[in-house]
N, C-alpha and C. Protein backbone atom coordinates (compact mmCIF):
# COMPACT_ATOMS: atom_id res chain seq x y z
N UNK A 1 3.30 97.99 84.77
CA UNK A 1 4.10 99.19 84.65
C UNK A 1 5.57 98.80 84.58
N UNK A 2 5.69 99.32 83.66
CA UNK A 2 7.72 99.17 83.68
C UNK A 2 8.14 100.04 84.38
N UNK A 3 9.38 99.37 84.90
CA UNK A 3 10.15 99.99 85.89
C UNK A 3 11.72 100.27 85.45
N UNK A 4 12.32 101.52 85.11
CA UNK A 4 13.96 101.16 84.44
C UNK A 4 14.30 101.56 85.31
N UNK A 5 15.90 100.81 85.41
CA UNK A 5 16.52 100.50 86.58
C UNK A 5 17.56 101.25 85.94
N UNK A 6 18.12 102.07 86.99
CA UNK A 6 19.54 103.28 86.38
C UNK A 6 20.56 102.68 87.40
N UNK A 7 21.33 102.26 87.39
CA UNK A 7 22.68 101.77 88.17
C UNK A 7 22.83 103.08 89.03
N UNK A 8 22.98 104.31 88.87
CA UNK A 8 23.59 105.32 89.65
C UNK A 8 22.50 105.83 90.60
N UNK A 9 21.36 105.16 90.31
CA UNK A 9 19.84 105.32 91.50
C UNK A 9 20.09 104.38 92.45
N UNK A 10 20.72 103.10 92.35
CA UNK A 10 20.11 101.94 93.79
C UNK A 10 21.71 101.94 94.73
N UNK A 11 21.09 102.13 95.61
CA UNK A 11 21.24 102.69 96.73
C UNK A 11 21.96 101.32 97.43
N UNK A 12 22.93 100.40 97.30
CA UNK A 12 22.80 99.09 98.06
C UNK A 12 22.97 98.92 99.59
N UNK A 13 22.13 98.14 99.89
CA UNK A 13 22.29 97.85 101.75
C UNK A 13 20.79 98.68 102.01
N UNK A 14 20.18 99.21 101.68
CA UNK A 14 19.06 99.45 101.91
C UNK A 14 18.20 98.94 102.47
N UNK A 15 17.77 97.84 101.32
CA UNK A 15 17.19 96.78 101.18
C UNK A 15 17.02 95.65 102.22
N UNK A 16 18.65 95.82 102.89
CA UNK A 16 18.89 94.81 103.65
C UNK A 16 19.14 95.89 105.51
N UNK A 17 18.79 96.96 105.13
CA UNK A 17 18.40 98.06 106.29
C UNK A 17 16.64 97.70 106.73
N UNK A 18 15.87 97.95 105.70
CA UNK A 18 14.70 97.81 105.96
C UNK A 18 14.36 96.78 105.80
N UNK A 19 14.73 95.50 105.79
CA UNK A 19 14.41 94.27 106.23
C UNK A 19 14.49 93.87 107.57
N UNK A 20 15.93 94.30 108.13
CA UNK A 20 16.50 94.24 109.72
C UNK A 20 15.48 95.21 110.30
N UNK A 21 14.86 96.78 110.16
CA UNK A 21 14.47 97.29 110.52
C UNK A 21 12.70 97.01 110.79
N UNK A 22 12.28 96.09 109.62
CA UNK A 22 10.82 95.61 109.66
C UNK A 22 10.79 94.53 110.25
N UNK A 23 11.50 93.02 110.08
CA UNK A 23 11.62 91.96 110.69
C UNK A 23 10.88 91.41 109.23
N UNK A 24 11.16 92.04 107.95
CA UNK A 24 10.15 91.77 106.01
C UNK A 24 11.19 90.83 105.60
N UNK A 25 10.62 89.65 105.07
CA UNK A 25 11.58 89.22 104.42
C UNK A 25 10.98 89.84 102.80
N UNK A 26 11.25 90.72 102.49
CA UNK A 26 10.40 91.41 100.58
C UNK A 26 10.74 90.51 99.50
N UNK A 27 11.53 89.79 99.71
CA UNK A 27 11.75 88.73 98.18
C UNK A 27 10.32 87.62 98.06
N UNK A 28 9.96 87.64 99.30
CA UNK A 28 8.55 86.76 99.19
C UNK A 28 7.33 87.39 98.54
N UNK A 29 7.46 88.90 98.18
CA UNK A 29 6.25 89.30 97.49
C UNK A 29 6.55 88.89 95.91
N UNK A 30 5.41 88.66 95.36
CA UNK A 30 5.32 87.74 94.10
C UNK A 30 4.97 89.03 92.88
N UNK A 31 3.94 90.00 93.46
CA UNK A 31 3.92 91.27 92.98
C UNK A 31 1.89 90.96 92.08
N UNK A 32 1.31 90.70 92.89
CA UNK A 32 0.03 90.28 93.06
C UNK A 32 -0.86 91.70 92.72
N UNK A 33 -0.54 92.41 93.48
CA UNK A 33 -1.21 93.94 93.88
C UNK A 33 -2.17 93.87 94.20
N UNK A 34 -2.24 92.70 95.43
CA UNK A 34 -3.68 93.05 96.11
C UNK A 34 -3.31 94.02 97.29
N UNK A 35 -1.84 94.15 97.25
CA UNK A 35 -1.95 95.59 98.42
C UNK A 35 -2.46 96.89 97.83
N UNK A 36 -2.06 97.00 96.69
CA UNK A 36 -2.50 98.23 95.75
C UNK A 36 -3.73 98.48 95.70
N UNK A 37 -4.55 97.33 95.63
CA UNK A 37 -5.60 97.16 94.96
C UNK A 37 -7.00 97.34 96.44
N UNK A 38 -6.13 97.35 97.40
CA UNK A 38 -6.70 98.06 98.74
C UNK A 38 -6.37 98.90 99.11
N UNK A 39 -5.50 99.54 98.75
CA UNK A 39 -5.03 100.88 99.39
C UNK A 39 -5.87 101.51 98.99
N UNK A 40 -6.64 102.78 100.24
CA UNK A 40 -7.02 103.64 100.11
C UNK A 40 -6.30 104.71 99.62
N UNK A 41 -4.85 105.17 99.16
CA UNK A 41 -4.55 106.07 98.74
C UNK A 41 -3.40 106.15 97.40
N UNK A 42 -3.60 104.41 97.00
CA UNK A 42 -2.88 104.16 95.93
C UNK A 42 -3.17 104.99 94.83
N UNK A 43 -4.45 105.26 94.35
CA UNK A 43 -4.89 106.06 93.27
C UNK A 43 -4.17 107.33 93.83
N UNK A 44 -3.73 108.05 94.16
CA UNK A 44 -3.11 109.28 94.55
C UNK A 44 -1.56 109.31 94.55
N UNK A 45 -1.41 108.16 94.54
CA UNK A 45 0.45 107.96 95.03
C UNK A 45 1.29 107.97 93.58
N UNK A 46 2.38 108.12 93.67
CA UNK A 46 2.80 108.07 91.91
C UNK A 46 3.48 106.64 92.31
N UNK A 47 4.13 106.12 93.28
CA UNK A 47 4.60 105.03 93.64
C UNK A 47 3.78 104.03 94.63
N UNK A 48 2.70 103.25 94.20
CA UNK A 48 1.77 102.35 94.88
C UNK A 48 2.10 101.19 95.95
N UNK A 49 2.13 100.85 96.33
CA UNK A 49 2.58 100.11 97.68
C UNK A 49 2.91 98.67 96.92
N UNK A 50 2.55 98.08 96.10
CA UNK A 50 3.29 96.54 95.00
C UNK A 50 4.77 97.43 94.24
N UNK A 51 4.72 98.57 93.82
CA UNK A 51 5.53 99.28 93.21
C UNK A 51 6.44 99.57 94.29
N UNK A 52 6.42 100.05 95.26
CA UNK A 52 7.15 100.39 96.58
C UNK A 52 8.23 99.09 96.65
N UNK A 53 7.05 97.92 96.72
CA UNK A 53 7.45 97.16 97.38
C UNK A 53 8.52 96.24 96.03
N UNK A 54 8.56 95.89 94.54
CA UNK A 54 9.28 96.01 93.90
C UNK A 54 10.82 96.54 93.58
N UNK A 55 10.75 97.74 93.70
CA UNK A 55 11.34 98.84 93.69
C UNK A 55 12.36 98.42 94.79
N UNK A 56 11.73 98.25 95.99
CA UNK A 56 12.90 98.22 97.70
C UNK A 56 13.67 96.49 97.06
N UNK A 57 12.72 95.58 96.57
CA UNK A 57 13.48 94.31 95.76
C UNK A 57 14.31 94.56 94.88
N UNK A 58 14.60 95.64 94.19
CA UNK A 58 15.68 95.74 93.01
C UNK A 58 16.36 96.90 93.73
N UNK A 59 16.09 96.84 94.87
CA UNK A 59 16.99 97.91 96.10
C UNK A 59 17.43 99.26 95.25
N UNK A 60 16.11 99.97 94.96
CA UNK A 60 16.48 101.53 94.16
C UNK A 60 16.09 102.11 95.25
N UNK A 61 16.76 102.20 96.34
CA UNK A 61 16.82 102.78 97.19
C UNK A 61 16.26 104.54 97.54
N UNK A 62 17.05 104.91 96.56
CA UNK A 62 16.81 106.69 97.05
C UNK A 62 15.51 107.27 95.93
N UNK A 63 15.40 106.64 95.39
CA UNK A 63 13.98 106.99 94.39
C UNK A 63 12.63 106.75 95.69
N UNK A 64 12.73 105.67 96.39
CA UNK A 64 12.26 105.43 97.58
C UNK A 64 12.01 106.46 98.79
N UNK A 65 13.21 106.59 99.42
CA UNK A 65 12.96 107.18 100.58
C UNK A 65 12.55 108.60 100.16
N UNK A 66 12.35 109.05 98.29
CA UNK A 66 11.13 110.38 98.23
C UNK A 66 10.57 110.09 97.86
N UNK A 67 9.86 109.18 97.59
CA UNK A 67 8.74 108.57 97.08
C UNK A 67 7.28 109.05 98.39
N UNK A 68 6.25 109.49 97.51
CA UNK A 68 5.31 110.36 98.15
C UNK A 68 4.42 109.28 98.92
N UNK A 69 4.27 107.86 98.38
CA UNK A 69 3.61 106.78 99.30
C UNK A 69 3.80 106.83 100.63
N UNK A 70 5.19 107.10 100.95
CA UNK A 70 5.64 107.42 102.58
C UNK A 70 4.64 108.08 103.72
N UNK A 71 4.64 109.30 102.99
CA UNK A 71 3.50 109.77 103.63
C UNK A 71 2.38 109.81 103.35
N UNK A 72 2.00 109.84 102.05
CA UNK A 72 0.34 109.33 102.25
C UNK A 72 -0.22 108.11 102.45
N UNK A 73 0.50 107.35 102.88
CA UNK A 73 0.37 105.87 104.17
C UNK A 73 -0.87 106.47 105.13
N UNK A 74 -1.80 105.65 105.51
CA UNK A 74 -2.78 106.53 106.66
C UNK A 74 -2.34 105.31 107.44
N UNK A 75 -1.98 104.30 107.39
CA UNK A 75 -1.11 103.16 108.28
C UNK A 75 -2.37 102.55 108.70
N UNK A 76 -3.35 102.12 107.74
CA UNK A 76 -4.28 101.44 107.62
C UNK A 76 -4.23 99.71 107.72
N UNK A 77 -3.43 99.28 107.30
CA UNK A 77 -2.76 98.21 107.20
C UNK A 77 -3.58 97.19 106.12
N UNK A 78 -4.23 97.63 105.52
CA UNK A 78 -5.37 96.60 104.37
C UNK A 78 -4.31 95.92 103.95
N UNK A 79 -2.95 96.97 103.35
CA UNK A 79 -2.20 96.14 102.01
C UNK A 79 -1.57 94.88 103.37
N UNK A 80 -1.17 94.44 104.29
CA UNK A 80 -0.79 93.47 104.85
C UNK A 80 -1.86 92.22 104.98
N UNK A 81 -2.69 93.11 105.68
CA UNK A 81 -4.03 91.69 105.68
C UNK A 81 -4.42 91.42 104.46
N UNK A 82 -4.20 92.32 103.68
CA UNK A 82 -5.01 91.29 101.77
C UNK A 82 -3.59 90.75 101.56
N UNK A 83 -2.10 90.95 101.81
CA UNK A 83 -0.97 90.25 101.04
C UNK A 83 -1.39 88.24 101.18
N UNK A 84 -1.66 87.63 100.19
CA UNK A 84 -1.60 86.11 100.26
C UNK A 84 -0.08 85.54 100.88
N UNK A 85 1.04 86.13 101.02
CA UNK A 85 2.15 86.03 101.33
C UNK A 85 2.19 85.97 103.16
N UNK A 86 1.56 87.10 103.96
CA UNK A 86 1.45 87.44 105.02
C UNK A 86 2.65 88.63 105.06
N UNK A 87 3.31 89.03 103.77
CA UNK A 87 4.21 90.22 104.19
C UNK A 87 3.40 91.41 104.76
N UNK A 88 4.44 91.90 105.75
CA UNK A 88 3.74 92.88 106.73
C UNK A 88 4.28 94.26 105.80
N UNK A 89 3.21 94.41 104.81
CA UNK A 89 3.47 96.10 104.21
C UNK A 89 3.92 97.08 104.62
N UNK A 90 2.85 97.31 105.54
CA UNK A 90 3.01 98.40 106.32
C UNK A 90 3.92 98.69 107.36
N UNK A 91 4.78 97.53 107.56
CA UNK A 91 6.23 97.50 108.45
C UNK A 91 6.98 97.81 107.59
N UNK A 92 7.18 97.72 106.36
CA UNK A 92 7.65 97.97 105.64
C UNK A 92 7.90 99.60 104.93
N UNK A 93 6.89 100.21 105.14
CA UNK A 93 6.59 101.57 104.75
C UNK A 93 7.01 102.14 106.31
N UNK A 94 6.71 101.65 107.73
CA UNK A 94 7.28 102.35 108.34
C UNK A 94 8.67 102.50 108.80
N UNK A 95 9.41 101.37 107.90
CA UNK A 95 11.23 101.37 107.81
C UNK A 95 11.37 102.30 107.17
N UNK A 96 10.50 102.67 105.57
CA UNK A 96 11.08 103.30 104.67
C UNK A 96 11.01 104.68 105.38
N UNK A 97 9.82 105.23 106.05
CA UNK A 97 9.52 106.36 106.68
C UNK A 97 10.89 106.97 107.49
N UNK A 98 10.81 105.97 108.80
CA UNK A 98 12.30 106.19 109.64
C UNK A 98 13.39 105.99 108.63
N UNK A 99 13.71 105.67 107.77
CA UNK A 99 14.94 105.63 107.14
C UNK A 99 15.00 107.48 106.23
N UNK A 100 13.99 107.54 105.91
CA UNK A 100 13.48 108.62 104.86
C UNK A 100 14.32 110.04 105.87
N UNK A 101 13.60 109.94 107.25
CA UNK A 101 13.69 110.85 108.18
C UNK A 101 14.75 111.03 108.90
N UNK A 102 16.46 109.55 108.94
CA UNK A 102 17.17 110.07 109.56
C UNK A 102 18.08 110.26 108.71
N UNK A 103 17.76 110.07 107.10
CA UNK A 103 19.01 110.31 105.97
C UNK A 103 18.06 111.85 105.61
N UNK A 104 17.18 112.36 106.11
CA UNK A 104 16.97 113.73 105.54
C UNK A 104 16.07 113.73 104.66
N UNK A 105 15.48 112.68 104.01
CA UNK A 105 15.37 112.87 103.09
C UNK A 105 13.59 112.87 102.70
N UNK A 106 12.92 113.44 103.97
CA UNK A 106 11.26 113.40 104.03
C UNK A 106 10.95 114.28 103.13
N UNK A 107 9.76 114.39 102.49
CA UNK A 107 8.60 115.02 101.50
C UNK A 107 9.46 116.51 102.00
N UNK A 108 9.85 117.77 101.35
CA UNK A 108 9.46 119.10 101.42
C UNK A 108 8.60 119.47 101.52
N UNK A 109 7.66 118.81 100.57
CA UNK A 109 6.47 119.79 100.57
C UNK A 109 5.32 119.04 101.62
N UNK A 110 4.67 119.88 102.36
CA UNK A 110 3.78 119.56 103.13
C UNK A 110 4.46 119.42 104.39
N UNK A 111 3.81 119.72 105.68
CA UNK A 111 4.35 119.11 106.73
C UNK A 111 4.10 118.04 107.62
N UNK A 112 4.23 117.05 107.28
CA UNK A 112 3.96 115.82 107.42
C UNK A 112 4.85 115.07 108.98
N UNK A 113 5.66 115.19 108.50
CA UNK A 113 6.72 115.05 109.47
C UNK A 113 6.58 115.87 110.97
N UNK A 114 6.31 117.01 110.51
CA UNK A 114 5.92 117.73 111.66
C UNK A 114 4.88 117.81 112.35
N UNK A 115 3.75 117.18 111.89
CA UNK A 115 2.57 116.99 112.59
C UNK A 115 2.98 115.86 113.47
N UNK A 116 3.18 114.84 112.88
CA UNK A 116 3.67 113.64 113.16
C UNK A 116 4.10 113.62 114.82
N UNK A 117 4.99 114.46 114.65
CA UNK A 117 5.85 114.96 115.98
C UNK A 117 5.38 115.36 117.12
N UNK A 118 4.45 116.53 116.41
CA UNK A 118 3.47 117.48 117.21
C UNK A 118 2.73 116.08 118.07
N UNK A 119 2.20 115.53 116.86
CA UNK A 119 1.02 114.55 117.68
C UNK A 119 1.85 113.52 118.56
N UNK A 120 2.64 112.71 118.41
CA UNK A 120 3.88 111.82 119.29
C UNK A 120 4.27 112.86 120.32
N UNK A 121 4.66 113.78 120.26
CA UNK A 121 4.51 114.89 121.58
C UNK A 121 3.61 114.88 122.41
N UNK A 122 2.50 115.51 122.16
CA UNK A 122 1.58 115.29 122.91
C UNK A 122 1.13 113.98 123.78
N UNK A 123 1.04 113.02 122.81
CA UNK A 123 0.72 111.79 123.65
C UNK A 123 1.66 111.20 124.52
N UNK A 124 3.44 111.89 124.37
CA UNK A 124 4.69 110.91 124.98
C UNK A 124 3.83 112.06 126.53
N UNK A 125 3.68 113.11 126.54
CA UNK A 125 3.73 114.55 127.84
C UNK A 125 2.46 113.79 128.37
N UNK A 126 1.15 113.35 127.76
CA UNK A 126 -0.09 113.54 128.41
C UNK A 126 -0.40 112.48 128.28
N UNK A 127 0.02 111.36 127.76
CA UNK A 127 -0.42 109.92 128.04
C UNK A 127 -1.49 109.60 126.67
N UNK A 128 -1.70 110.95 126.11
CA UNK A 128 -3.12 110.41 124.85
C UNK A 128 -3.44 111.54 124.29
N UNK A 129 -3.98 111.83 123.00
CA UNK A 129 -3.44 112.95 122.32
C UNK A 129 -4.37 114.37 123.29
N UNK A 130 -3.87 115.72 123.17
CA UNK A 130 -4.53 116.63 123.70
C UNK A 130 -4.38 117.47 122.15
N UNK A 131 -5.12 117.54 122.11
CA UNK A 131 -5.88 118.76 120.12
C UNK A 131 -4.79 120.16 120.70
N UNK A 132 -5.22 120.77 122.10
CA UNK A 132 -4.69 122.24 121.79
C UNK A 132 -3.04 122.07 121.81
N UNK A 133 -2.39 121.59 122.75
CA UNK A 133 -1.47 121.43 122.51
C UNK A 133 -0.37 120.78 121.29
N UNK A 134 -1.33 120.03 120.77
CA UNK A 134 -0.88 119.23 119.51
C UNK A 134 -0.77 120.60 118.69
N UNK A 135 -2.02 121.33 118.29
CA UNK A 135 -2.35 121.96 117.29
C UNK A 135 -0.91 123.44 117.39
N UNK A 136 -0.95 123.81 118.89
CA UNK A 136 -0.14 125.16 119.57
C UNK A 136 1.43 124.29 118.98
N UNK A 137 1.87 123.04 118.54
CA UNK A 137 2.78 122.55 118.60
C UNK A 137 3.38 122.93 116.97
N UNK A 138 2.34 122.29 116.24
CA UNK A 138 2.27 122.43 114.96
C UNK A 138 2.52 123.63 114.43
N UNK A 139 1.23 124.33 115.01
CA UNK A 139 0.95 125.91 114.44
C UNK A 139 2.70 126.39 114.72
N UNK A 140 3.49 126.64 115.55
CA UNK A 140 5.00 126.85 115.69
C UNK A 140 5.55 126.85 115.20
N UNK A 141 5.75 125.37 115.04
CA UNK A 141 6.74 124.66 113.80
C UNK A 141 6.63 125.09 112.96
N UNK A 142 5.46 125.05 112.08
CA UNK A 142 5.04 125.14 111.00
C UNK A 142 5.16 126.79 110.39
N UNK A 143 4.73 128.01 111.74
CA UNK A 143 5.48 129.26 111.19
C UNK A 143 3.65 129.81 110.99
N UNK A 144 2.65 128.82 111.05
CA UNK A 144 1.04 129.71 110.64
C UNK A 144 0.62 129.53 111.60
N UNK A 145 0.89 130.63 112.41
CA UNK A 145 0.24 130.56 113.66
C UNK A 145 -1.14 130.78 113.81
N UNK A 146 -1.94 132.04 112.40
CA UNK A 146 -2.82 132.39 112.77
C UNK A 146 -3.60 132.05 111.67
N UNK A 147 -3.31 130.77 110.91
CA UNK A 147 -3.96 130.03 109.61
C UNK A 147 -4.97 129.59 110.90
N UNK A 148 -6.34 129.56 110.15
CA UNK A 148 -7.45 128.80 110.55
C UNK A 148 -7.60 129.20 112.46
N UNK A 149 -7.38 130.40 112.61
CA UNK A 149 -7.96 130.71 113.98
C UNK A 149 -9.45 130.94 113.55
N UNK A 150 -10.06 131.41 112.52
CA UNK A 150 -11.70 131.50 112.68
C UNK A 150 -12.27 130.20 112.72
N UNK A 151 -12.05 128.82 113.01
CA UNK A 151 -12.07 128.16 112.65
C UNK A 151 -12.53 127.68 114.55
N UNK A 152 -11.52 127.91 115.38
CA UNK A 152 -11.52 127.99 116.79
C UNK A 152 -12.78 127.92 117.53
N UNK A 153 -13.39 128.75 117.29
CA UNK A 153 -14.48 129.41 118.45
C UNK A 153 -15.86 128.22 118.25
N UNK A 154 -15.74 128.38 116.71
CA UNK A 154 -16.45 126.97 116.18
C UNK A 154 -16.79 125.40 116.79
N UNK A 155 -14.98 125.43 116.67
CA UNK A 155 -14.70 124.14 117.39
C UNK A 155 -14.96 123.78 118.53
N UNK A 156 -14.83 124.92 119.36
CA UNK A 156 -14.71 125.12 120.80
C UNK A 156 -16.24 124.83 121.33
N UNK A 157 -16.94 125.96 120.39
CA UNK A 157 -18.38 125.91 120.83
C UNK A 157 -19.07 124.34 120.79
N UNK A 158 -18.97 123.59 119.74
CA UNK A 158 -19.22 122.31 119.22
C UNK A 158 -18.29 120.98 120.36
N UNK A 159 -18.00 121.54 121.08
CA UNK A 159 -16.93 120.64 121.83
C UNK A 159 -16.11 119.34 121.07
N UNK A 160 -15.40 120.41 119.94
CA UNK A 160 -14.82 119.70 119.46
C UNK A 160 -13.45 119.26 119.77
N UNK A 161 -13.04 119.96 120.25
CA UNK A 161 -11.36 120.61 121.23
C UNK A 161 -11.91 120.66 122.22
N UNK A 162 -10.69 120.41 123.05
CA UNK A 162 -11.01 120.84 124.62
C UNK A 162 -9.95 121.78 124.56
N UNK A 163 -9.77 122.98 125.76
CA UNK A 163 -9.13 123.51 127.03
C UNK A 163 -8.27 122.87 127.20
N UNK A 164 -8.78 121.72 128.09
CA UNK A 164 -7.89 121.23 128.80
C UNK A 164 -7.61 119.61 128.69
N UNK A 165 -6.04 119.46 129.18
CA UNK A 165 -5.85 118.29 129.01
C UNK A 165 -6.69 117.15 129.25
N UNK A 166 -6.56 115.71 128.60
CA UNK A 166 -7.20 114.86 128.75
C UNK A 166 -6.89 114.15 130.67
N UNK A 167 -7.70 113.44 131.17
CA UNK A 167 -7.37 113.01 132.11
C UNK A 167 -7.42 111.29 132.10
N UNK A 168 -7.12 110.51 132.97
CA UNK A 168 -7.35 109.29 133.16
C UNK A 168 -5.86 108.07 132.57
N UNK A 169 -4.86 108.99 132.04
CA UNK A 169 -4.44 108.02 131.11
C UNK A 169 -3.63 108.23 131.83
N UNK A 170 -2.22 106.66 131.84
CA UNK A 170 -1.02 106.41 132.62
C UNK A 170 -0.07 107.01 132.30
N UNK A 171 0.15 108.27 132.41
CA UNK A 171 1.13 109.11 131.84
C UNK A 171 2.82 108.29 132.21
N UNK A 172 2.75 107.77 133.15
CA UNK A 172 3.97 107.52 133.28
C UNK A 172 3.93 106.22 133.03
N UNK A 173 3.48 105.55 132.27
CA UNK A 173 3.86 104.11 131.55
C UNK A 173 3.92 104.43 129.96
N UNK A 174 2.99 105.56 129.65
CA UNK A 174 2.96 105.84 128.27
C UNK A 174 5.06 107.08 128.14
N UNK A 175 5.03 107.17 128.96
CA UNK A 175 6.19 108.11 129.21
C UNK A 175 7.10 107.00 128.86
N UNK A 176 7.37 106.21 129.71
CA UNK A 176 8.24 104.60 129.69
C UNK A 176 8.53 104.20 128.49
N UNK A 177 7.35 104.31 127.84
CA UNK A 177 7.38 103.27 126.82
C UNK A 177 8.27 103.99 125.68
N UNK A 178 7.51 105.10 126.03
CA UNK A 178 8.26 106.59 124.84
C UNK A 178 10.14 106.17 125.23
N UNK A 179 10.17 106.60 126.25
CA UNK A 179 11.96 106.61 126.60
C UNK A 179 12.38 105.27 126.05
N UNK A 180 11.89 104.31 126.22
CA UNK A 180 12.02 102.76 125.61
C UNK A 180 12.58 103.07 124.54
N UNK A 181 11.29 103.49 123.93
CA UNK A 181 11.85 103.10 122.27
C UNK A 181 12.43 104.30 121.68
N UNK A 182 13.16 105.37 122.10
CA UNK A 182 13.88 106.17 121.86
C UNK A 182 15.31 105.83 121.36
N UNK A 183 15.38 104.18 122.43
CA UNK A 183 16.99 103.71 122.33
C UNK A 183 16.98 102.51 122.14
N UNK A 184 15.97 102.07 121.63
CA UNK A 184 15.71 100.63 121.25
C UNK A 184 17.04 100.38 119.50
N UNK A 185 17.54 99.37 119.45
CA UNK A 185 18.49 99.68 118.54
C UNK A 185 17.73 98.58 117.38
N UNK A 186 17.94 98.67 116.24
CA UNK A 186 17.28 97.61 115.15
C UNK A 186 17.52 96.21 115.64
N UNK A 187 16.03 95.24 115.27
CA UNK A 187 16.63 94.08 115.53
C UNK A 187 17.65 93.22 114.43
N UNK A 188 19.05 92.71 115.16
CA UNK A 188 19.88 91.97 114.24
C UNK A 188 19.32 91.09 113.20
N UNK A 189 20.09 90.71 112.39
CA UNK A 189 19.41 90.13 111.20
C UNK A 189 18.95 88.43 111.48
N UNK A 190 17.80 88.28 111.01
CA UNK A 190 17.25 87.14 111.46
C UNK A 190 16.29 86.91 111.93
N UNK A 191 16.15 88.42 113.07
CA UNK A 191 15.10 88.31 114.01
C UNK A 191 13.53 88.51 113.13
N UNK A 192 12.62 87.53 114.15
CA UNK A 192 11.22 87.69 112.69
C UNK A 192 10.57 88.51 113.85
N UNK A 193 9.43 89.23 112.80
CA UNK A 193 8.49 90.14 113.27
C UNK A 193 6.90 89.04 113.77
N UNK A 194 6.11 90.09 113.99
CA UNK A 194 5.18 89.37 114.43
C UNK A 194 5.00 88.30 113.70
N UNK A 195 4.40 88.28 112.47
CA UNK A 195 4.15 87.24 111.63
C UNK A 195 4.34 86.30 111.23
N UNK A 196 5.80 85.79 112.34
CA UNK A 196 6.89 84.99 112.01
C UNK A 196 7.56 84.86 110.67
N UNK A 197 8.29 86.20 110.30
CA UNK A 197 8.80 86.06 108.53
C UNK A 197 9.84 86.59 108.90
């Protein structure tokens, strides 16, 4: 696939944002597409995770952070374990994500972002996800409160949802960890990620 490059699209320092932010060095991908070629949701994406990952190399930055791959990521991680390189993909998609989200610039359509939240809510309050509260979180945000209530009694009956919160989990280490990384600041440049890259 060709890719044209418009000077008034790339975005510079990006590139070198979500590198510091992943611990990626991206000039090491060769452009193989065996991440593509495992992604479960590449066939759906208009921008495929070898294309993503291209694209953040010729640092076209803001074509990127709306690029719909972002969120239909299920954060599976195939495209890292098939890369022959050992680049960590999917660290990579979750820079572009946080970058996407504090320049503004997440999907409109769908609420993606807001589930997201809903569900990281729940688990920072209760230590591990709780469905009603997640769902009472969403439904809010989102403004449909009463989308898919026939749907409820169903669930309920089937013990698919609970009532009530989950029990057993360390709420206050899972709490910790939450406040942690609230103020955790990017690591400086240099620093390698797991993979040592």
């Amino acid at each position: 696939m060709a890719i044209t490059i418009a000077k008034a699209k790339s975005a510079r320092g990006l590139l070198k944002q979500v590198q510091e932010l992943s611990g990626v060095d991206v000039s090491k991908c060769y452009q193989c597409k065996k991440c593509t070629s495992g992604c479960p949701v590449s066939s759906l994406a208009k921008c495929p995770p070898s294309e993503m990952m291209r694209r953040l190399h010729l640092d076209m930055g803001e074509e990127l952070l709306h690029s719909d791959i972002l969120w239909m990521c299920v954060s599976c991680e195939t495209c890292s374990a098939r890369c022959p390189m050992g680049i960590d993909v999917a660290a990579v998609m979750d820079a572009l994500r946080k970058l996407a989200v504090q320049r503004g610039a997440a999907r409109p359509e769908g609420n993606v972002p807001l589930f997201n939240r809903a569900f990281l809510k729940t688990v920072e309050v209760f230590g591990r996800t709780y469905d009603m509260a997640m769902i009472a979180g969403y439904k809010l945000g989102s403004g449909k409160l009463l989308a898919d209530t026939e749907k409820f009694p169903i669930m309920l009956k089937k013990r698919k949802i609970a009532l009530l919160p989950p029990h057993g989990a360390d709420r206050r280490t899972v709490r910790r960890i939450f406040k942690k990384t609230k103020h955790v600041a990017p690591p400086p440049s240099g620093v390698k990620n797991k993979a040592g890259q």
